[in-house]
Protein backbone atom coordinates (compact mmCIF):
# COMPACT_ATOMS: atom_id res chain seq x y z
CA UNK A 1 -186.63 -7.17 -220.68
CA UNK A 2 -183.83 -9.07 -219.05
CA UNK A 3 -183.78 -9.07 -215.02
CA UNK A 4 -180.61 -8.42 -214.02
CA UNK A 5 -179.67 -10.05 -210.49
CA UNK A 6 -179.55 -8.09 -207.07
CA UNK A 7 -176.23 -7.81 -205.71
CA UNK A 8 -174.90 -11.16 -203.64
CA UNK A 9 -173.02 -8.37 -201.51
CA UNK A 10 -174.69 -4.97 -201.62
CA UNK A 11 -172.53 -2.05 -200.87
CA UNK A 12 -175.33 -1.17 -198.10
CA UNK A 13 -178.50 -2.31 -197.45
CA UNK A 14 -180.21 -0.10 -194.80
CA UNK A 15 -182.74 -2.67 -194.16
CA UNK A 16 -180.64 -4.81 -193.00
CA UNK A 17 -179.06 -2.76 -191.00
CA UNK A 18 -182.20 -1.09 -188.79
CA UNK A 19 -183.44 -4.93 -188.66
CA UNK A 20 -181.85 -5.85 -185.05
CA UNK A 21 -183.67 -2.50 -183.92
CA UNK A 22 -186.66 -2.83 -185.51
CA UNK A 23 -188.78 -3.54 -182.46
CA UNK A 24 -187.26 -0.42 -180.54
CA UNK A 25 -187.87 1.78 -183.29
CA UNK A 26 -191.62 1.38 -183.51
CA UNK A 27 -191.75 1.31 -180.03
CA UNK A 28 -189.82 4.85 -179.86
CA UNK A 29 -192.12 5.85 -183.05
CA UNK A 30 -194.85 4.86 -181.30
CA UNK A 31 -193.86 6.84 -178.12
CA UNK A 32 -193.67 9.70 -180.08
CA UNK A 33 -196.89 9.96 -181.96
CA UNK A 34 -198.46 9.42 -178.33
CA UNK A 35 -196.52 12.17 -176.84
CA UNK A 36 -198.24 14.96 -179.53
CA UNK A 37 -194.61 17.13 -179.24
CA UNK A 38 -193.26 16.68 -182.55
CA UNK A 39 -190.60 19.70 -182.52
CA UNK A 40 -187.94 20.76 -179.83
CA UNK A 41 -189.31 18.19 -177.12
CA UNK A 42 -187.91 15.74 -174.53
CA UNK A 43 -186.80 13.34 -177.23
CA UNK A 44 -184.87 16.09 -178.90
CA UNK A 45 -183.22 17.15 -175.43
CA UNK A 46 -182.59 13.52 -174.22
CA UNK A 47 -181.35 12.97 -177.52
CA UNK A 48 -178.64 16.11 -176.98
CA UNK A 49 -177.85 15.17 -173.53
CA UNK A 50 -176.72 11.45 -174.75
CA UNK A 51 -174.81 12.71 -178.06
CA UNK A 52 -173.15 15.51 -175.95
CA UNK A 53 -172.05 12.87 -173.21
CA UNK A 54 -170.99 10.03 -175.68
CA UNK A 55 -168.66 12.51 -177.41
CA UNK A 56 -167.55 14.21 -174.14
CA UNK A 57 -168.47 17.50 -174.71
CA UNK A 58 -170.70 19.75 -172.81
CA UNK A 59 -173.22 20.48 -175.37
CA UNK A 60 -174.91 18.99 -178.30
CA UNK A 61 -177.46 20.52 -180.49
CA UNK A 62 -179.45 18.73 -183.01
CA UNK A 63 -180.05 20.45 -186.17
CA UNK A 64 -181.67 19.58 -189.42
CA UNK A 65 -178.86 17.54 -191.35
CA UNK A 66 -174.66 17.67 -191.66
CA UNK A 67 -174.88 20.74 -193.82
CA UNK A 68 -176.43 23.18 -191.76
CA UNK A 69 -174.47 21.92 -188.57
CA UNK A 70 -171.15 23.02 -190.39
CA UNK A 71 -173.04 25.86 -191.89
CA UNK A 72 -174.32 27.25 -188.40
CA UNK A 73 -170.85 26.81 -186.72
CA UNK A 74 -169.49 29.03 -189.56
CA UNK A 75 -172.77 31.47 -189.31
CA UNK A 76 -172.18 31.50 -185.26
CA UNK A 77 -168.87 32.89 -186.15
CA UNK A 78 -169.94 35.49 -187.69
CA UNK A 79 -172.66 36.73 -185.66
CA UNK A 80 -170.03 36.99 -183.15
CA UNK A 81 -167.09 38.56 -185.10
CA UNK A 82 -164.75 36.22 -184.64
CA UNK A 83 -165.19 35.62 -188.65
CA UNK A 84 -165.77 38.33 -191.34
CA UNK A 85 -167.25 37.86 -195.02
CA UNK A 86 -164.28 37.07 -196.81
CA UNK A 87 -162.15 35.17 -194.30
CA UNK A 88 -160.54 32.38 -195.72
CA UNK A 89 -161.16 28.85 -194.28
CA UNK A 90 -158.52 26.00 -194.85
CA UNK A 91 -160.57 23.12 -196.04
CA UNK A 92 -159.27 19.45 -197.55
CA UNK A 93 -159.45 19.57 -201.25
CA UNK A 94 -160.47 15.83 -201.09
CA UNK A 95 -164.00 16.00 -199.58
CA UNK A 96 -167.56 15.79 -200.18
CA UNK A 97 -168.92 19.32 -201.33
CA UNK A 98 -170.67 19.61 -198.19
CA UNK A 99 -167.20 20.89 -196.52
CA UNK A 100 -166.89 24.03 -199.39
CA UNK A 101 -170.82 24.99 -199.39
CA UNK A 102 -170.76 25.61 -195.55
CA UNK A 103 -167.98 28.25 -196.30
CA UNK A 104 -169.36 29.95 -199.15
CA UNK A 105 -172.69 29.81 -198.24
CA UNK A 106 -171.37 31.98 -195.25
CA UNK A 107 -169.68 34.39 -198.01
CA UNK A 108 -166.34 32.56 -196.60
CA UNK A 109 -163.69 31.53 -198.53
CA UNK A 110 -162.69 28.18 -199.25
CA UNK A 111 -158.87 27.60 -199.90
CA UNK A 112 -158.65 23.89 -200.49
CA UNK A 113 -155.16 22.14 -199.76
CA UNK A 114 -153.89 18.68 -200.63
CA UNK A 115 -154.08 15.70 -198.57
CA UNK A 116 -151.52 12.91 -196.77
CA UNK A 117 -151.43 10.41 -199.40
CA UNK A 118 -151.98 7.33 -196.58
CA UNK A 119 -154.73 8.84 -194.61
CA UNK A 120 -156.84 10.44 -197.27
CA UNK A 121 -156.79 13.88 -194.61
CA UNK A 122 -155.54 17.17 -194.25
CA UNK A 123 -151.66 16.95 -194.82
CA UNK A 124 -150.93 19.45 -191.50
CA UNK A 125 -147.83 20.62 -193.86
CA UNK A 126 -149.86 21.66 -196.64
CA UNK A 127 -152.21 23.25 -194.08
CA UNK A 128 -149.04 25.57 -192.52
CA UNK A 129 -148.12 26.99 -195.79
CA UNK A 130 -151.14 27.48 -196.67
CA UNK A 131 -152.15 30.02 -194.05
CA UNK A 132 -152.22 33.86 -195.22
CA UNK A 133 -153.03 36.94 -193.90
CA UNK A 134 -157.13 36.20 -194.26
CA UNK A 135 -156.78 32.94 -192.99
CA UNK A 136 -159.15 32.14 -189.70
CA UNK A 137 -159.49 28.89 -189.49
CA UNK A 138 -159.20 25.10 -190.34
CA UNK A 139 -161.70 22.66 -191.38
CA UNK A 140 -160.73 18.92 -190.56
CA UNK A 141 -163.25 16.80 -192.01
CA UNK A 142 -162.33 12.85 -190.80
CA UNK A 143 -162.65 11.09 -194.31
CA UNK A 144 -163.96 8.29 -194.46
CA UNK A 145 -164.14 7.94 -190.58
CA UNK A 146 -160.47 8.02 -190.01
CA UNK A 147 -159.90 10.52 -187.43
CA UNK A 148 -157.72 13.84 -189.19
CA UNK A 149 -154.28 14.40 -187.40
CA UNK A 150 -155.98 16.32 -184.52
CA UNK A 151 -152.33 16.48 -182.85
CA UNK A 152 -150.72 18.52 -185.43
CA UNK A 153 -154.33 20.58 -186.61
CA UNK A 154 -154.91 21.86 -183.39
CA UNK A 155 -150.73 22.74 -182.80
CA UNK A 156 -151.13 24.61 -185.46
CA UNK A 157 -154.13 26.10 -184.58
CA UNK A 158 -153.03 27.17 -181.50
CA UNK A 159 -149.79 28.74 -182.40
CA UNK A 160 -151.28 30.78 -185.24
CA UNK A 161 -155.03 31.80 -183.58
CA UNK A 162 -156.87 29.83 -185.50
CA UNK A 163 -160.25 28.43 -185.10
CA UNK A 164 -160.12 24.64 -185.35
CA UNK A 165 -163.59 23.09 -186.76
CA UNK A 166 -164.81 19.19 -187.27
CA UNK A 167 -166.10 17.99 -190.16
CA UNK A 168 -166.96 14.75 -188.09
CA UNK A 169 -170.22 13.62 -190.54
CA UNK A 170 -168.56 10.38 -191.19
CA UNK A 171 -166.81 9.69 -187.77
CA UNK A 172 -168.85 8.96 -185.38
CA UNK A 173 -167.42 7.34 -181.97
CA UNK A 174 -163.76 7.80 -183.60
CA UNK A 175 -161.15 8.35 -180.64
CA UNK A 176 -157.73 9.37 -180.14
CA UNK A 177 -156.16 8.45 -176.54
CA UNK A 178 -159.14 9.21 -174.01
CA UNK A 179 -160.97 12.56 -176.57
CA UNK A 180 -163.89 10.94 -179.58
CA UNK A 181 -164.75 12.89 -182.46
CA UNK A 182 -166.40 16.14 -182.05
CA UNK A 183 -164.05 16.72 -178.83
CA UNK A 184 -161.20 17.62 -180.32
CA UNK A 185 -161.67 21.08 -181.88
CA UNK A 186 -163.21 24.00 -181.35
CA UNK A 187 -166.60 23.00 -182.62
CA UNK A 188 -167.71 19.57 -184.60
CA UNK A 189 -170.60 19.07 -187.41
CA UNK A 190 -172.39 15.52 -187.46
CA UNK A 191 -174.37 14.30 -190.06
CA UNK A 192 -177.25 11.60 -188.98
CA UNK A 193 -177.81 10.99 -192.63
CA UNK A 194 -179.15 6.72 -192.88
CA UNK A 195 -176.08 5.23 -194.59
CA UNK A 196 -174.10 7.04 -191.48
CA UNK A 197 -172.41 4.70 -188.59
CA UNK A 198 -174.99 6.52 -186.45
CA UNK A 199 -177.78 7.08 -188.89
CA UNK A 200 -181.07 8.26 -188.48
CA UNK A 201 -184.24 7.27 -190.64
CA UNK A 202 -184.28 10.37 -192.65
CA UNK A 203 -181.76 13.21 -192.42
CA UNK A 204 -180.29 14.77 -189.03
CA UNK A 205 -177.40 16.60 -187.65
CA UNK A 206 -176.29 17.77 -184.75
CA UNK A 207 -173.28 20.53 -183.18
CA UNK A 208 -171.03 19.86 -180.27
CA UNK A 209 -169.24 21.98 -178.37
CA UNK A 210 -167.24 22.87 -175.31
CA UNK A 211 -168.43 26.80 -176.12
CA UNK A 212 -171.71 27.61 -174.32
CA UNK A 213 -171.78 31.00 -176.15
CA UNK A 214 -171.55 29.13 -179.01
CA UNK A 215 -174.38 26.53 -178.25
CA UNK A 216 -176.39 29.14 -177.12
CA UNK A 217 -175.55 31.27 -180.86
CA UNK A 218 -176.60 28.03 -182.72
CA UNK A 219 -179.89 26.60 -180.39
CA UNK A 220 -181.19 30.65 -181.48
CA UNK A 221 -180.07 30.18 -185.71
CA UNK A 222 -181.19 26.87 -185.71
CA UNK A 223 -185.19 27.90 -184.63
CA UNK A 224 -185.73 30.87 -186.35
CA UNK A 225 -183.12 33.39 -184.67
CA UNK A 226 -185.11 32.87 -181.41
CA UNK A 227 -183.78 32.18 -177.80
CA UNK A 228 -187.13 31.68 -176.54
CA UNK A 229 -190.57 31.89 -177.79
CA UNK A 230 -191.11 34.74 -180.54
CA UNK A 231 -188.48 36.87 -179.70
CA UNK A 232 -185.67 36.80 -182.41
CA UNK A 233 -182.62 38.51 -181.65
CA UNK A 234 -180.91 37.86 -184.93
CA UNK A 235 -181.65 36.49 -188.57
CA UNK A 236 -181.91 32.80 -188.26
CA UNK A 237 -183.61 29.83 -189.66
CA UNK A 238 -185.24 26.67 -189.21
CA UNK A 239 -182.72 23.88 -189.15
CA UNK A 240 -183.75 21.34 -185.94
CA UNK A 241 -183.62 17.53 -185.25
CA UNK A 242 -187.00 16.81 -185.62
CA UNK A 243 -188.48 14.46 -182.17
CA UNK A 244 -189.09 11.42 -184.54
CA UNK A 245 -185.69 11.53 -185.50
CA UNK A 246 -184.08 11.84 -182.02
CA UNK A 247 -185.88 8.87 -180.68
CA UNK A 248 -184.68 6.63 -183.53
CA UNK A 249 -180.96 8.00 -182.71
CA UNK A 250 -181.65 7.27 -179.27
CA UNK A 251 -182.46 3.88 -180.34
CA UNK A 252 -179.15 3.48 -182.18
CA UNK A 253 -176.21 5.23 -180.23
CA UNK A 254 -176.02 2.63 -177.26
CA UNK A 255 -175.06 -0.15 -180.05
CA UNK A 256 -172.88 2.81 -181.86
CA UNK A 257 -169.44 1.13 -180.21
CA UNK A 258 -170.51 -2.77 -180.88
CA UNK A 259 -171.18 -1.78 -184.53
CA UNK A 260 -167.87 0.41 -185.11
CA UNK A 261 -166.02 -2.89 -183.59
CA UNK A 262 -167.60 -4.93 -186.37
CA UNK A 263 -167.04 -2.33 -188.94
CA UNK A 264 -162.94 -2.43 -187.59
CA UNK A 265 -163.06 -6.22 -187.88
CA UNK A 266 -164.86 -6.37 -191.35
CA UNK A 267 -161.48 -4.04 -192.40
CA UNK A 268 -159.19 -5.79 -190.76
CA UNK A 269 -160.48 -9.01 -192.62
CA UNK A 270 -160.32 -7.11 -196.15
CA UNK A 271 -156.43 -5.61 -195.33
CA UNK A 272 -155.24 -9.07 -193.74
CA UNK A 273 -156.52 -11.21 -197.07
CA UNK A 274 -156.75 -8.80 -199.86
CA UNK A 275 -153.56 -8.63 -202.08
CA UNK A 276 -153.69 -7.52 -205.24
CA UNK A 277 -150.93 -5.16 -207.17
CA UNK A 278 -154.19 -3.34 -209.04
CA UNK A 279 -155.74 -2.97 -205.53
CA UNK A 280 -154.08 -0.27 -202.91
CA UNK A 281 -155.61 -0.52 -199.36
CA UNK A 282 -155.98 2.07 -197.14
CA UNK A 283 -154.02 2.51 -193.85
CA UNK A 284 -155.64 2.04 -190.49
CA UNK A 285 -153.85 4.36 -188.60
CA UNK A 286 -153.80 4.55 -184.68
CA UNK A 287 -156.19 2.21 -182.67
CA UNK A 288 -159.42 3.73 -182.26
CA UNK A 289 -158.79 6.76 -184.79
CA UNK A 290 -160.46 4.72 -187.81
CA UNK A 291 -164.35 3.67 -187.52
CA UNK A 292 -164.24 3.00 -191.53
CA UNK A 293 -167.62 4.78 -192.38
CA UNK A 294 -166.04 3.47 -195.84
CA UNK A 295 -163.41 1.38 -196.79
CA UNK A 296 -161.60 2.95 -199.98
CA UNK A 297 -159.48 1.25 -202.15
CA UNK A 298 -157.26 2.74 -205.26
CA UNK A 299 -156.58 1.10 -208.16
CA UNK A 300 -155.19 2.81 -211.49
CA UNK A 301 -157.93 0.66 -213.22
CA UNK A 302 -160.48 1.34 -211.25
CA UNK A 303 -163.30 1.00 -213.77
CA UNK A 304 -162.35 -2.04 -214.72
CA UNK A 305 -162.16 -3.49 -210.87
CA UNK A 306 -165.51 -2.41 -210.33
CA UNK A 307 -167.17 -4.19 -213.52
CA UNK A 308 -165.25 -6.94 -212.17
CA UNK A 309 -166.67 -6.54 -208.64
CA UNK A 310 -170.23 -6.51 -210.10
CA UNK A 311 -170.01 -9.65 -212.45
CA UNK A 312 -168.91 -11.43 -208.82
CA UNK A 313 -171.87 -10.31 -206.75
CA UNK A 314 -170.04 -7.66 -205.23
CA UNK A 315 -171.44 -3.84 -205.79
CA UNK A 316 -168.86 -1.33 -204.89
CA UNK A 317 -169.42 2.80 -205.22
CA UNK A 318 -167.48 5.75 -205.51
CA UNK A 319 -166.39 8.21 -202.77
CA UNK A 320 -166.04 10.62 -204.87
CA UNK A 321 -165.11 10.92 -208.34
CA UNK A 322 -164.92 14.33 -208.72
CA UNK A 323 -163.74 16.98 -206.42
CA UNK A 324 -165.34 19.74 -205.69
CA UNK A 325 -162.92 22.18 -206.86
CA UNK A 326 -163.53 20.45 -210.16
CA UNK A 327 -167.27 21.01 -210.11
CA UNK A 328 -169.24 23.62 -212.11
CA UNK A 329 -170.18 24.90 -208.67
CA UNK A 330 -166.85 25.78 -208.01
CA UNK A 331 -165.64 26.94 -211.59
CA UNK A 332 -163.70 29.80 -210.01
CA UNK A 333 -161.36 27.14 -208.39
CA UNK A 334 -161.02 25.05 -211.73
CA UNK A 335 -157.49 26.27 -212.32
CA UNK A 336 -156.42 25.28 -208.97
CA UNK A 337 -153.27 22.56 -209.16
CA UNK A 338 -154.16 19.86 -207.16
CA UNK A 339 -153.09 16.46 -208.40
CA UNK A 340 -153.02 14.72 -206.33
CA UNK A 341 -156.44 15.79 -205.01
CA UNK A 342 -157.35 14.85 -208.58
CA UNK A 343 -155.55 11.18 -208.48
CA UNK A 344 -157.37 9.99 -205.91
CA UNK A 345 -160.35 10.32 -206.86
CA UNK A 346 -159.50 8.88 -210.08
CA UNK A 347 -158.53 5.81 -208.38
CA UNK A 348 -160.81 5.17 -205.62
CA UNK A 349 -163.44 2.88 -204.71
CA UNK A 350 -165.47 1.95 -201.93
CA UNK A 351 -166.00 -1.84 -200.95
CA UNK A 352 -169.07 -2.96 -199.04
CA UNK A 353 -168.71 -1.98 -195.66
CA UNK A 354 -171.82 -2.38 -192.70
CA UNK A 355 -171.47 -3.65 -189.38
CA UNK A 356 -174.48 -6.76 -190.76
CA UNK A 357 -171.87 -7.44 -193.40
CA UNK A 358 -171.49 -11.77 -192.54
CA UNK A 359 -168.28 -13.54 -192.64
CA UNK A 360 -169.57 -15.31 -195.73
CA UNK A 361 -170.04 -12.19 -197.68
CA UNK A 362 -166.71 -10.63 -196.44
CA UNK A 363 -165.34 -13.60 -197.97
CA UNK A 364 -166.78 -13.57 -201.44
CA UNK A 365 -165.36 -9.53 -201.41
CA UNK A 366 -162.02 -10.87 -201.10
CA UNK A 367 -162.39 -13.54 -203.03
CA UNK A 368 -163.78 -11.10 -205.92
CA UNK A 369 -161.00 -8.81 -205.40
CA UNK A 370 -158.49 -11.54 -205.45
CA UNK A 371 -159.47 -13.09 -208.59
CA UNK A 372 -159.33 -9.41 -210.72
CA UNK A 373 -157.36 -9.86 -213.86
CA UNK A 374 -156.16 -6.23 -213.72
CA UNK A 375 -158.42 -5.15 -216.84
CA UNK A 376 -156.67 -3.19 -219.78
C-alpha cells in the first residue's frame, strides 16, 4: 500500500484550531460535569445572554444546530399566522441545502433566485421581480461570511411587507456600520457547527431576535412545545444547545473578533499576491461586512487547479458543487433556469482558510496558486 502524504496546508484542521483554548475548554468541561445540569442550565443561559449581546440583539436562543434555528424561525411563523403552508419564501439559489429544507420542511415554498455575480449573495434585483402574490418573505443567507446587501433586502422588505430572515450560519461577528450579523433582519439562524468561525465541539445553533413574541414562540418549539415544565401549549420538539456545548462557545466568542481579524488578513494576503488569469478572486466588499468563513475562488478549470493544489501541499474543497435546485431532493425544481447559479458552482473552490493558518503556509498557497499551468 503506498502512504500518501498529509497535506503541508490542510484546508482546516480543527485541532489546531481549539489548541490555544485547550486549557479553558477542559476547565469549562470540567465545570460542567461538576455542576450535574446537563440541559437548559446556567451555561446555556449565560451562553444566550453573551451571543444575544455580542450581536446586539435582545434575545438569543440556543437550539440544537443551524437547521433547526432557520427551521424554528419559519415554524414560529406559522404558529403565529404571519406564514401559511404554501407561502413562498425568496431564498438564494446559490446556497447550502440547509437554506431550502428549512422552507419545505415547514410545507413553505422555496423560490430560488440568482445571485450578484461579485458577492456570491442575493442579487436585491432578482429578489424584486421575483416577488408574487404568495410571496412572504426573504431569506438572506451571508455566503461565505460576506454580509448579504442588508441595505437593499430590508428596503425591499419594508416597502412590500415582507418578513426579512438571516441565514447568518457562516457569518458570525460580520458588521455593517454600527449593526453585526443576526441584527439586521427580522430574525437570524446561527450554526455552531466545528469548522464555523464560532464553532462549537459538536453541533449547535442558536436564534436571535429583536421579537420577544418570537423568542418566547421558539424557547417553547425548541423543548418540546413547553413554556414551562410539562405544560405544552403547542406541537414542538426537542432542538436545544446542550450545557456542554454552551460552555465551550463561551470559551470561544471573546477571541471571535481577534480570529475574524486574522481570517481578514489571511484574505487580504491571498487577493494582494495571487494573480493568475485561471484563478478569479472574490471581492471583499465593505470593511467589516466580510469575515471569510471561506475564501472561494473560480476558475473555468477548476479540477485541474485543485489536482494542482494537492500535488503542492495545498488541499482545497468545494463550496458547493451542486446546487440544490439541482439535487434529487429538489427534482421538482430541476427545470428551473439558473445559470448562472449553475456556473458558479462549476467553477468554485475553496482555499485554506483558519485564523492558525501561519504566514509560511499562506505563502506556499500563493505560491501553489501562482505556479498553476492552467491544465487542459
Amino acid at each position: 500500500m503506498v502512504s500518501v502524504a498529509p497535506p503541508r496546508v490542510p484546508f482546516l484542521d480543527l485541532g489546531e484550531v481549539n489548541a490555544p483554548y485547550a486549557e479553558e475548554l477542559k476547565a469549562a468541561a470540567s465545570r460542567v460535569i461538576d455542576s450535574g445540569w446537563y440541559v437548559l442550565g446556567e451555561e446555556l443561559h449565560a451562553f444566550e445572554r453573551e451571543f444575544a449581546g455580542y450581536c446586539g440583539t435582545t434575545h438569543a436562543i440556543g437550539v440544537g444546530n443551524g437547521l433547526d434555528a432557520l427551521s424554528l424561525i419559519l415554524r414560529a411563523y406559522l404558529d403565529r399566522g404571519v406564514l401559511a403552508e404554501g407561502d413562498e419564501i425568496i431564498v438564494p439559489a446559490n446556497t447550502f441545502i440547509a437554506s431550502f429544507l428549512a422552507v419545505t420542511a415547514n410545507r413553505l415554498v422555496p423560490v430560488p433566485v440568482e445571485p450578484d455575480e461579485a458577492s456570491f449573495n442575493l442579487d436585491p434585483t432578482h429578489v424584486e421581480a421575483a416577488i408574487g402574490p404568495r410571496t412572504r418573505a426573504i431569506m438572506a443567507v451571508h455566503l461565505y461570511g460576506r454580509l448579504a446587501d442588508m441595505t437593499a433586502l430590508s428596503e425591499i422588505a419594508r416597502r412590500r411587507g415582507l418578513l426579512l430572515i438571516e441565514d447568518a450560519a457562516q457569518a458570525h461577528g460580520a458588521y455593517w456600520h454600527d449593526h453585526k450579523a443576526g441584527a439586521l433582519g427580522h430574525a437570524a439562524a446561527f450554526s455552531f457547527y466545528p469548522g464555523k468561525n464560532l464553532g462549537a465541539l459538536g453541533d449547535g445553533g442558536a436564534v436571535t431576535t429583536d421579537d420577544d413574541e418570537l423568542a418566547a414562540d421558539i424557547r417553547a418549539l425548541r423543548n418540546y412545545g413547553s413554556p414551562e415544565k410539562y405544560r405544552h401549549d403547542r406541537l414542538g420538539g426537542n432542538s436545544r444547545l446542550d450545557e456542554m456545548q454552551a460552555a465551550m462557545l463561551r470559551v470561544k466568542l471573546p477571541h471571535l473578533d481577534a480570529d475574524n481579524a486574522r481570517r481578514r488578513a489571511v484574505a487580504d494576503a491571498y487577493r494582494a499576491r495571487i494573480r493568475h488569469p485561471h484563478i478569479h478572486l472574490p471581492a471583499a466588499g465593505a470593511p467589516g461586512a466580510h469575515v471569510w468563513h471561506l475564501f472561494v475562488v473560480r476558475s473555468a478549470r477548476r479540477q485541474a487547479l485543485r489536482e494542482h493544489l494537492a500535488a503542492h501541499g495545498v488541499q482545497a474543497q468545494v463550496h458547493y458543487p451542486v446546487p440544490p435546485h439541482r439535487q434529487a431532493a429538489y427534482a421538482s425544481l430541476r427545470e428551473l433556469s439558473l445559470p448562472l447559479t449553475e456556473r458558479l458552482h462549476a467553477e468554485v473552490l475553496s482555499l485554506p482558510m483558519a485564523a492558525t493558518l501561519r504566514n509560511d503556509q499562506v505563502e506556499r498557497v500563493v505560491e501553489a496558486c501562482m505556479s498553476f499551468a492552467g491544465g487542459p
